[in-house]
Protein backbone atom coordinates (compact mmCIF):
# COMPACT_ATOMS: atom_id res chain seq x y z
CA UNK A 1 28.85 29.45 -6.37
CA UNK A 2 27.26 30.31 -3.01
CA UNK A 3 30.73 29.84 -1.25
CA UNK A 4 32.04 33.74 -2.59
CA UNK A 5 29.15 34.82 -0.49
CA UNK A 6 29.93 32.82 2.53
CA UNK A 7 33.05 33.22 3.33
CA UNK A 8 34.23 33.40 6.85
CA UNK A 9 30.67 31.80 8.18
CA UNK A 10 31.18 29.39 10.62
CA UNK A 11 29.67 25.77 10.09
CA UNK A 12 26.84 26.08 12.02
CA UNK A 13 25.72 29.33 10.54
CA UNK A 14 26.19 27.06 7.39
CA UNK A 15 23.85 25.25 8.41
CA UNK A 16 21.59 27.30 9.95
CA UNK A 17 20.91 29.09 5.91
CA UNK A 18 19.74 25.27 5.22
CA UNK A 19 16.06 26.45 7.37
CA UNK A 20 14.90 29.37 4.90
CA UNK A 21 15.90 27.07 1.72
CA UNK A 22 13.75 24.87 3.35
CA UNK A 23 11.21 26.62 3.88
CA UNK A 24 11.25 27.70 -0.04
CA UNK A 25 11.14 24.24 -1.15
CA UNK A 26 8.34 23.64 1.61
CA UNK A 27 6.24 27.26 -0.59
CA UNK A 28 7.10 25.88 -3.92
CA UNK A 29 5.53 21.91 -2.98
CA UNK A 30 2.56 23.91 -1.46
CA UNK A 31 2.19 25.47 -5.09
CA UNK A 32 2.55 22.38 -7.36
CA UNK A 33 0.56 19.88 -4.72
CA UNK A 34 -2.12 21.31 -2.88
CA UNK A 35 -2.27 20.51 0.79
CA UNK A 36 -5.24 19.45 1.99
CA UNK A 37 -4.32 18.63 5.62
CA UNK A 38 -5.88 21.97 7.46
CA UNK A 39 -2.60 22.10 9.73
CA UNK A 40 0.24 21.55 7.08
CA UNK A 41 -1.37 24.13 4.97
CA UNK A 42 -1.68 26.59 8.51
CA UNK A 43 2.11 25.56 8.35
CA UNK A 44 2.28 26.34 4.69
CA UNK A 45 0.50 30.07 5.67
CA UNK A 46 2.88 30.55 8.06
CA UNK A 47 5.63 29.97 5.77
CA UNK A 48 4.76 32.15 3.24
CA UNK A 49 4.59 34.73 5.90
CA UNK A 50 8.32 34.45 7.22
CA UNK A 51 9.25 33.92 3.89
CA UNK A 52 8.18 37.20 1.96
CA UNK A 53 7.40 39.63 4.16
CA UNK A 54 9.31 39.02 7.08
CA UNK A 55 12.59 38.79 4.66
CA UNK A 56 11.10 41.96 2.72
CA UNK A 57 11.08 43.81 6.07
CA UNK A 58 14.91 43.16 7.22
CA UNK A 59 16.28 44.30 3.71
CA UNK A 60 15.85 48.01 5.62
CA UNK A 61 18.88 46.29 7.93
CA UNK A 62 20.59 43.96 5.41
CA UNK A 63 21.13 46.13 2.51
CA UNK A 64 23.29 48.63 4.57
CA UNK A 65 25.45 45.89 6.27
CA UNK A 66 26.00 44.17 3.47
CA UNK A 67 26.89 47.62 1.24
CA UNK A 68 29.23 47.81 4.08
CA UNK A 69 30.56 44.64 3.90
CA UNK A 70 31.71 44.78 0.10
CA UNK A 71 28.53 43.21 -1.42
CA UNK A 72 26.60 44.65 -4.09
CA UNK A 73 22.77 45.90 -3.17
CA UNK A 74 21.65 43.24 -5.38
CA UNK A 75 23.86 40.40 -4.31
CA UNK A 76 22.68 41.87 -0.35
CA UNK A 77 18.84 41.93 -1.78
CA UNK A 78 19.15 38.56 -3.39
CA UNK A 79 21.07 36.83 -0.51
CA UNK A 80 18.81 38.70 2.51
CA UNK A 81 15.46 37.46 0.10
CA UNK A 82 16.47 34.19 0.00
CA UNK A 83 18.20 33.46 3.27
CA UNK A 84 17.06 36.12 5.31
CA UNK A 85 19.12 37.25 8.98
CA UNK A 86 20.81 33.43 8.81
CA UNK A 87 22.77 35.71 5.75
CA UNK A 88 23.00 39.11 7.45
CA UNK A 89 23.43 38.65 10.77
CA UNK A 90 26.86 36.55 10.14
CA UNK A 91 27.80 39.35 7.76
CA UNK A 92 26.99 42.26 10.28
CA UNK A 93 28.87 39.97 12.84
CA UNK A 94 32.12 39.47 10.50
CA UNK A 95 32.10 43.78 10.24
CA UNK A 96 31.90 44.60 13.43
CA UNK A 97 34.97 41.78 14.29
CA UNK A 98 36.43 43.78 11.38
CA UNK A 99 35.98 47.02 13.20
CA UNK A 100 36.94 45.96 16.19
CA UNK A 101 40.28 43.92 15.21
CA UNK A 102 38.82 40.81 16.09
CA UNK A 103 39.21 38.34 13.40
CA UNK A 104 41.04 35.28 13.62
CA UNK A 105 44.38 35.04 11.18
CA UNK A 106 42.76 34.09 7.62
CA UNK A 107 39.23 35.21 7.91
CA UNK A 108 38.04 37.57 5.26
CA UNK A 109 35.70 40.62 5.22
C-alpha cells in the first residue's frame, strides 16, 4: 500500500521514514501506559513535539512539492503528518532531478 507513495526512494530514505513511525508508536505507548520514569516521559514530551507541530509546520513546504509531484493535497497532508521531511524531502529531491533531466533510466516522478 505505502509502496505507490514511495516510489523511486532510495533504501536508505526507506529506512530513514522507519524514525517518525517510531516515534508514533513511542506517543501512542505513552498514552495507553503511563511513564513514570521523569526522563522517558521528557523523551515522550519531546516526541509529541516533533511529532505534531513540527510536522504541522512543514505542510506550508510539503503540500506544494508534493501537488507538484502528482500527489493529491490529502495523500501530501497525510504522508507529510505521518512521516514528516523523511517523505518530502525525497519527493522535492525526485522533482527537481525531474527538472533538471537527472533521473536514472526507470525512476518515476
Amino acid at each position: 500500500m505505502i509502496d505507490q507513495y514511495i516510489k523511486g526512494f532510495e533504501t536508505r530514505d526507506k529506512l530513514l521514514m522507519l524514525i517518525p513511525i517510531f516515534g508514533w508508536l513511542f506517543i501512542a505507548y505513552g498514552l495507553i501506559f503511563p511513564i513514570e520514569n521523569i526522563y522517558i516521559k521528557w523523551m515522550w514530551y519531546i516526541d509529541i513535539f516533533l511529532s505534531v507541530p513540527v510536522h504541522l509546520l512543514q505542510l506550508i513546504i510539503a503540500v506544494p512539492v508534493g501537488i507538484k509531484s502528482g500527489y493529491s493535497k490529502s495523500q501530501s497532508v497525510c504522508l507529510t503528518i505521518t512521516f514528516g521531511a523523511t517523505w518530502w524531502k525525497p519527493v522535492r529531491q525526485m522533482l527537481n532531478e525531474k527538472k533538471l533531466g537527472n533521473l536514472k533510466p526507470g525512476e518515476q516522478k
